[in-house]
Protein backbone atom coordinates (compact mmCIF):
# COMPACT_ATOMS: atom_id res chain seq x y z
CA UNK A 1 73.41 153.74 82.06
CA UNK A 2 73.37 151.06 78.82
CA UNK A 3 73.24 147.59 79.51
CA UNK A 4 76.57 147.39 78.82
CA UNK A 5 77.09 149.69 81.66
CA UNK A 6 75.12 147.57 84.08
CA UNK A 7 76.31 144.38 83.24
CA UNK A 8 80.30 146.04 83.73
CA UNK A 9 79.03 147.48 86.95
CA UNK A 10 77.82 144.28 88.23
CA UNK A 11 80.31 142.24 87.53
CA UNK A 12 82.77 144.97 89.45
CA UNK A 13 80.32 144.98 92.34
CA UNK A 14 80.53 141.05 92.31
CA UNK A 15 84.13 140.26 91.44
CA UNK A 16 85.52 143.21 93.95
CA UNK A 17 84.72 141.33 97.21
CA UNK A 18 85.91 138.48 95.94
CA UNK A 19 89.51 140.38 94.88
CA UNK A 20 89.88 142.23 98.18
CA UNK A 21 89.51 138.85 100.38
CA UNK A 22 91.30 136.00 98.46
CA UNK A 23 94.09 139.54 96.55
CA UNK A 24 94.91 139.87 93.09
CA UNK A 25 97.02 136.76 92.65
CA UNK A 26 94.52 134.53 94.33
CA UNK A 27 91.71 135.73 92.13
CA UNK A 28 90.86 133.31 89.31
CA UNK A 29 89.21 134.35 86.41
CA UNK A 30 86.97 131.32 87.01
CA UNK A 31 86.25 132.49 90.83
CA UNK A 32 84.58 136.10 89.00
CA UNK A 33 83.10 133.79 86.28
CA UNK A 34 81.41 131.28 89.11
CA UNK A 35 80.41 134.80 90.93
CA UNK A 36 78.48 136.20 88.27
CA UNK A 37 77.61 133.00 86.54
CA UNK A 38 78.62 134.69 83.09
CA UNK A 39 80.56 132.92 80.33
CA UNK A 40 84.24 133.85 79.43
CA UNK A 41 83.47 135.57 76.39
CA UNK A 42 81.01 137.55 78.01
CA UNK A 43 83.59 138.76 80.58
CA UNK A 44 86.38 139.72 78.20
CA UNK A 45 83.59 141.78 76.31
CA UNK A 46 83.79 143.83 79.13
CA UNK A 47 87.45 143.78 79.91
CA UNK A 48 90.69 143.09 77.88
CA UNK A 49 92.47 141.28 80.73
CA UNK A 50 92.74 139.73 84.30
CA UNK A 51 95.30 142.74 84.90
CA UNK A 52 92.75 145.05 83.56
CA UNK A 53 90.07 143.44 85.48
CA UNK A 54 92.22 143.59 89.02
CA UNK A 55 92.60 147.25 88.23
CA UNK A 56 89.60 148.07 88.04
CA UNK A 57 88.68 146.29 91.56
CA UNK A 58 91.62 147.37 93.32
CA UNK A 59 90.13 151.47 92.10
CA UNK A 60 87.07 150.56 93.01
CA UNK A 61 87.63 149.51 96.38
CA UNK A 62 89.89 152.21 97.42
CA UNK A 63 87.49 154.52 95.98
CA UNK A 64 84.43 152.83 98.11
CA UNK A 65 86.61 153.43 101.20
CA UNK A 66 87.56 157.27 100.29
CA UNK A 67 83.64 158.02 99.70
CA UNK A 68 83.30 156.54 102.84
CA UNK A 69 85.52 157.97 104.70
CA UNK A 70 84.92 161.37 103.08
CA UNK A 71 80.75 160.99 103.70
CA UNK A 72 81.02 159.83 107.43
CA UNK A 73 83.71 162.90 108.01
CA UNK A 74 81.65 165.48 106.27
CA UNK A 75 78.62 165.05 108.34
CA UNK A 76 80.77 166.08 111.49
CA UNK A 77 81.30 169.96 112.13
CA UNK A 78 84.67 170.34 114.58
CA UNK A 79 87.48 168.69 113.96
CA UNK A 80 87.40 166.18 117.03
CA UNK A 81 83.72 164.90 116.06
CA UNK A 82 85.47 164.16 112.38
CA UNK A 83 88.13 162.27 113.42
CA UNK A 84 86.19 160.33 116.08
CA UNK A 85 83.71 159.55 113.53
CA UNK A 86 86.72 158.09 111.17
CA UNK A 87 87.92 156.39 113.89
CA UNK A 88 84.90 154.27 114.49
CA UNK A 89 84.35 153.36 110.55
CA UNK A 90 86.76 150.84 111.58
CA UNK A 91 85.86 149.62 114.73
CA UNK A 92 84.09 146.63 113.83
CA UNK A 93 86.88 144.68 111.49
CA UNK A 94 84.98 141.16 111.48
CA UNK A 95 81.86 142.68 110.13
CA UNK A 96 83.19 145.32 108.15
CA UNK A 97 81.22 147.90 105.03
CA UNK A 98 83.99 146.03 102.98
CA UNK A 99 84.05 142.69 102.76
CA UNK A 100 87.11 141.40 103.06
CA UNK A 101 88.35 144.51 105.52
CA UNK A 102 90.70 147.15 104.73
CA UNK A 103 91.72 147.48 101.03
CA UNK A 104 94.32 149.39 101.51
CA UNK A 105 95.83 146.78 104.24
CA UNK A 106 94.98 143.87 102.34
CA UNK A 107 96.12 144.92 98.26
CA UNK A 108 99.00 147.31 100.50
CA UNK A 109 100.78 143.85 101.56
CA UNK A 110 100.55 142.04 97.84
CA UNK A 111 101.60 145.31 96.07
CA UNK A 112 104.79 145.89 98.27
CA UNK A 113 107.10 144.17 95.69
CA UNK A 114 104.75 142.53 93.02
CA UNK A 115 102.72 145.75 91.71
CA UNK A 116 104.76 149.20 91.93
CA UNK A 117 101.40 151.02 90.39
CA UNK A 118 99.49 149.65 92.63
CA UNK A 119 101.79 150.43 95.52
CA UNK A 120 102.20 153.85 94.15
CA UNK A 121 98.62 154.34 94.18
CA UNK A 122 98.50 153.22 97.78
CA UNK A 123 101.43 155.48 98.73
CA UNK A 124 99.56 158.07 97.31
CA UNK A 125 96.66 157.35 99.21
CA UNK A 126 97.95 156.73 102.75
CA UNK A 127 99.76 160.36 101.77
CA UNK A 128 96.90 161.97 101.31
CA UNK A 129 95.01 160.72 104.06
CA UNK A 130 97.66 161.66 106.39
CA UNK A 131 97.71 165.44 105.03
CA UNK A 132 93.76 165.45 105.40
CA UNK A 133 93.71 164.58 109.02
CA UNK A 134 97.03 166.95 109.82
CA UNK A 135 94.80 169.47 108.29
CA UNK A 136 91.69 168.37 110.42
CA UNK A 137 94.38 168.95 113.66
CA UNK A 138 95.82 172.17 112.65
CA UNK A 139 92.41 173.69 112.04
CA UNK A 140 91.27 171.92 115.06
CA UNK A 141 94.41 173.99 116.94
CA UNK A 142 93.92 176.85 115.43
CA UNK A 143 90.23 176.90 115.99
CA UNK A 144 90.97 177.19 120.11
CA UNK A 145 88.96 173.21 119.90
CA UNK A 146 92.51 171.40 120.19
CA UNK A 147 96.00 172.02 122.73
CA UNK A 148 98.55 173.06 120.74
CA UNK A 149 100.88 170.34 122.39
CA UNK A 150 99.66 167.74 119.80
CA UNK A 151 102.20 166.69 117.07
CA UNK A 152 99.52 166.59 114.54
CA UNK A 153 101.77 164.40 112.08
CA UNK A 154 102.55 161.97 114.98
CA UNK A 155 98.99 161.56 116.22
CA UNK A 156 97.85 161.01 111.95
CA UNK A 157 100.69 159.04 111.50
CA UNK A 158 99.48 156.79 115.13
CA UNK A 159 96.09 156.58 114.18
CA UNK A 160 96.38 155.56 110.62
CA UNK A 161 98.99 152.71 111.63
CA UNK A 162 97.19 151.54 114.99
CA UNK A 163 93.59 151.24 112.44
CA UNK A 164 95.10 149.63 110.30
CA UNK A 165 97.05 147.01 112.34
CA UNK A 166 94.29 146.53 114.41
CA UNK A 167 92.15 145.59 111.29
CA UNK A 168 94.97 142.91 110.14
CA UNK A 169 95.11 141.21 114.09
CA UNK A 170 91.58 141.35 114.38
CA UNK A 171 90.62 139.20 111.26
CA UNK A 172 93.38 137.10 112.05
CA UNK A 173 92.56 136.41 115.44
CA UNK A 174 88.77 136.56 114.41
CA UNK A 175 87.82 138.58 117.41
CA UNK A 176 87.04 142.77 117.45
CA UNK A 177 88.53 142.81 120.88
CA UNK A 178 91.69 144.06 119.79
CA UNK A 179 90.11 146.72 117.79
CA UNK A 180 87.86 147.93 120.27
CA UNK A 181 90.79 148.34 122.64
CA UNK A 182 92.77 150.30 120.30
CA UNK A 183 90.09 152.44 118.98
CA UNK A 184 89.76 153.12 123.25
CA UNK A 185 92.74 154.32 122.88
CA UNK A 186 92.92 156.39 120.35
CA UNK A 187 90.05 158.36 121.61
CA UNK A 188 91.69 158.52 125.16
CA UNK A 189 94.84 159.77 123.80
CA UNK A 190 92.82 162.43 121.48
CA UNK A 191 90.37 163.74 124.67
CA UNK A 192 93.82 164.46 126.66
CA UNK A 193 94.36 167.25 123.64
CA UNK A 194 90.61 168.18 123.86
CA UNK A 195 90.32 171.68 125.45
CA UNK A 196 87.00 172.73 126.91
């Protein structure tokens, strides 16, 4: 990687927490340039545009989640152990591997009206993710591992929404308790399908 590279990278690593806590309309160009304590010029070298710039953030941080979503998941062998393991990526909300939480929560609420590519891209995202795990529960049915009285779209459908919403009341409320409860639940709920 040039040093062009490196100094694009860093100010993406820099600027992206700072875009997924305060969203793309709150973001300043003078909030990245106080971030990574470059000069304007220096940051339009790298980038045409603040919409250019927010792009590149918003991919950035959806594709940080996917990779970690897809790592934690991949290390698991049945399909109960990988949706546990998603399951807990988000059980601590305050202190989460993102800062500012949930990317897809928190760009998902600006883009609803203001952004249809980003909102597409999220669609396509929250899509995707739900035909992964109705995948993970069909195998997991056909595999003996899981009763076949689970609506595998419902539960996907639960789970993504229940995450999700517990992230937003969480950092609102500033406490995990609500999380934790919910993520209690969600495990409960998949056990009951569990077979032995």
């Amino acid at each position: 990687m040039g040093k062009a590279e490196r100094t694009r990278q860093f100010i993406i690593e820099t600027a992206a927490p700072i875009f997924n806590e305060k969203g793309i309309a709150g973001t300043t160009i003078d909030d990245i340039l106080a971030a990574t304590k470059m000069a304007k010029g220096g940051l339009y070298g790298h980038f045409e545009s603040k919409e250019e710039i927010a792009n590149v953030m918003v991919n950035y941080l959806l594709d940080k989640l996917n990779d970690k979503v897809t790592t934690v998941m991949a290390k698991e062998k049945t399909a109960i152990k990988k949706i546990l393991a998603f399951i807990d990526i988000y059980k601590d909300p305050i202190d989460s591997y993102i800062d500012g939480g949930c990317p897809i929560l928190n760009f998902g609420v600006e883009a609803d009206d203001n952004n249809p590519a980003l909102k597409q891209r999220l669609k396509t995202m929250i899509e995707e993710g739900q035909r992964v795990f109705i995948e993970i529960i069909n195998k997991g049915v056909a595999n003996g591992e899981i009763s076949p009285e689970i609506n595998a779209a419902d539960y996907a459908l639960k789970m993504f929404t229940l995450l999700e919403g517990g992230m937003l009341v969480s950092r609102v409320t500033g406490s995990s308790k609500y999380m934790n409860s919910l993520v209690r639940m969600l495990k409960s709920e998949l056990k009951e399908y569990e077979l032995k």
